[in-house]
Protein backbone atom coordinates (compact mmCIF):
# COMPACT_ATOMS: atom_id res chain seq x y z
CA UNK A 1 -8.02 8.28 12.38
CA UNK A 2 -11.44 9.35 13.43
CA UNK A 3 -13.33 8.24 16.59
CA UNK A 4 -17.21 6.91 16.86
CA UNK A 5 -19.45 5.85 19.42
CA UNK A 6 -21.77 2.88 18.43
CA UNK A 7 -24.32 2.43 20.78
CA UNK A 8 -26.91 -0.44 20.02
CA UNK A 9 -29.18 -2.70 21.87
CA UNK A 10 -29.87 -6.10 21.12
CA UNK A 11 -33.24 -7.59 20.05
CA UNK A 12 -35.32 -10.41 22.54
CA UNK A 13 -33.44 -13.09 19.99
CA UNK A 14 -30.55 -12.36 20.13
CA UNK A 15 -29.87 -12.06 23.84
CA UNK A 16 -31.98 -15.62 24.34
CA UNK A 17 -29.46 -16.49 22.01
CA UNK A 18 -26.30 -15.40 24.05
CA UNK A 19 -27.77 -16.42 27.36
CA UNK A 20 -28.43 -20.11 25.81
CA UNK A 21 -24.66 -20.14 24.14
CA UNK A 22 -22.59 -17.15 26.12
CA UNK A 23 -19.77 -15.60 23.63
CA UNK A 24 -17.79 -13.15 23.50
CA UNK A 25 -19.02 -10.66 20.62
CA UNK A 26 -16.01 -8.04 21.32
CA UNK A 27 -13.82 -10.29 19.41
CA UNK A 28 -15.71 -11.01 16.51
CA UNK A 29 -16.55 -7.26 16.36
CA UNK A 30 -12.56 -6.18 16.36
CA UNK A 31 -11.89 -8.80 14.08
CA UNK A 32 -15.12 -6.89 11.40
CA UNK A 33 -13.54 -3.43 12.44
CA UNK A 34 -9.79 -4.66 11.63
CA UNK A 35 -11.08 -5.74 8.14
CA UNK A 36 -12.35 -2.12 7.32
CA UNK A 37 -9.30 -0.46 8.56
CA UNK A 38 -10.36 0.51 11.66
CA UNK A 39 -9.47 -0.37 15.07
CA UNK A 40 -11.76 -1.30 18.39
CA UNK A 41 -10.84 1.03 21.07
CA UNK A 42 -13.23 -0.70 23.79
CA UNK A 43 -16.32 -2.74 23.96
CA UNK A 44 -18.89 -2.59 26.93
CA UNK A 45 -22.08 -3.80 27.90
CA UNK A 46 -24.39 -1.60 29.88
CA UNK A 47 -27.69 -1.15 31.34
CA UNK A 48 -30.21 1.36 29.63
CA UNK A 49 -31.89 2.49 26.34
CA UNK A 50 -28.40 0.74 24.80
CA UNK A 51 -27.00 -3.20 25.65
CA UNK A 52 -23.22 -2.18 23.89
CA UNK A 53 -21.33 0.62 23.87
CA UNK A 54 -18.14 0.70 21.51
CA UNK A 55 -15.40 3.17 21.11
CA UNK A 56 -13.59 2.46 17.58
CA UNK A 57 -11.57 4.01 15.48
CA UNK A 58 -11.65 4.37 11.62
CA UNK A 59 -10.10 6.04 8.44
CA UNK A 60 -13.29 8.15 7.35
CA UNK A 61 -16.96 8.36 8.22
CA UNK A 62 -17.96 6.30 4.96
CA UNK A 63 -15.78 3.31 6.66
CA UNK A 64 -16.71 4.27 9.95
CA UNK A 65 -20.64 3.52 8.33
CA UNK A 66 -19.48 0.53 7.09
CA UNK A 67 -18.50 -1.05 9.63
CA UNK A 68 -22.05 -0.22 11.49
CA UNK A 69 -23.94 -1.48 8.67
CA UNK A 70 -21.60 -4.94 8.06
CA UNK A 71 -22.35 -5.55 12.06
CA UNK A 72 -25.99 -4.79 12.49
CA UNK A 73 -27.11 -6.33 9.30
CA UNK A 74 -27.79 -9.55 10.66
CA UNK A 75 -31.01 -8.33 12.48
CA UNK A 76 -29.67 -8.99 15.96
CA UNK A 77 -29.44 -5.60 16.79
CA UNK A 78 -33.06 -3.62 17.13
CA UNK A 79 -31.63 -0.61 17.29
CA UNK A 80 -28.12 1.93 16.86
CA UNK A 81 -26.92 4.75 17.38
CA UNK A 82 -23.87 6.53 15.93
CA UNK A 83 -21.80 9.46 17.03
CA UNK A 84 -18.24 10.78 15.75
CA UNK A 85 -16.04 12.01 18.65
CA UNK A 86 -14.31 14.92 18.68
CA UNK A 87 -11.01 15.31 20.52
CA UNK A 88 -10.21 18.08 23.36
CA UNK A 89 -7.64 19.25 20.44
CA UNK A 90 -9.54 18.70 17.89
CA UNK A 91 -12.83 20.90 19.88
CA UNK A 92 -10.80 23.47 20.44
CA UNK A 93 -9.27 24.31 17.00
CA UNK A 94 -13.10 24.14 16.46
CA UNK A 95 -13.43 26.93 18.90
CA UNK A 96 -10.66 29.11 17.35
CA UNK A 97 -12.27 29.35 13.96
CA UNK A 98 -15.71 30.11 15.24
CA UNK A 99 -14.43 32.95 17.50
CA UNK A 100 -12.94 34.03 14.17
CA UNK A 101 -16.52 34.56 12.07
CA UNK A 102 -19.57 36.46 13.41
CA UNK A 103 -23.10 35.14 12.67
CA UNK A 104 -26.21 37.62 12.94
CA UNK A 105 -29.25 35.63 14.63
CA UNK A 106 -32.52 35.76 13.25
CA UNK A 107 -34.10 38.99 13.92
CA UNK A 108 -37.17 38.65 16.18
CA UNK A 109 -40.11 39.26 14.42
């Protein structure tokens, strides 16, 4: 399966929200993850431009958006952020076939 980084940072509601009822929204989010095929990896919170940071696996990128959209459609979140991960192994098979093309650069004008 493929990894992803989902970084997102909750709105003014939503964190007077948690501070009135505290809860633990790693669970909830493994449990939406599960449901898609995927799996959590880890779940923290963390000062910054982001309030989460979550490290999950899943079987494609079009479940991997899925499970993005399913959690930040409430509204709760005011903004996210993306990113598949590529393994050391997987980086440097990437490596290999670009030292095996050639590209010419645009020619300077």
């Amino acid at each position: 399966m493929a990894l992803y980084m989902f970084q997102g940072a909750y709105t003014p509601e939503a964190w007077a929200s948690m501070t009135k009822n505290p809860q633990d929204r790693s669970v909830v989010l493994a449990e939406l993850i599960q449901k898609l095929g995927g799996q959590m990896i880890s779940f923290y919170y963390c000062f910054g431009e982001y309030d989460v940071v979550v490290i999950f696996e899943a079987p494609d990128d079009t479940a991997a958006t899925a499970m993005v959209l399913a959690a930040i459609s409430p509204g709760h979140a005011k903004t996210s952020k993306t990113t598949k991960l590529l393994t050391v192994q997987e980086t440097i098979e990437a490596m290999r076939k670009s030292g095996s093309v050639s590209y010419q650069a645009p020619s300077k004008g």
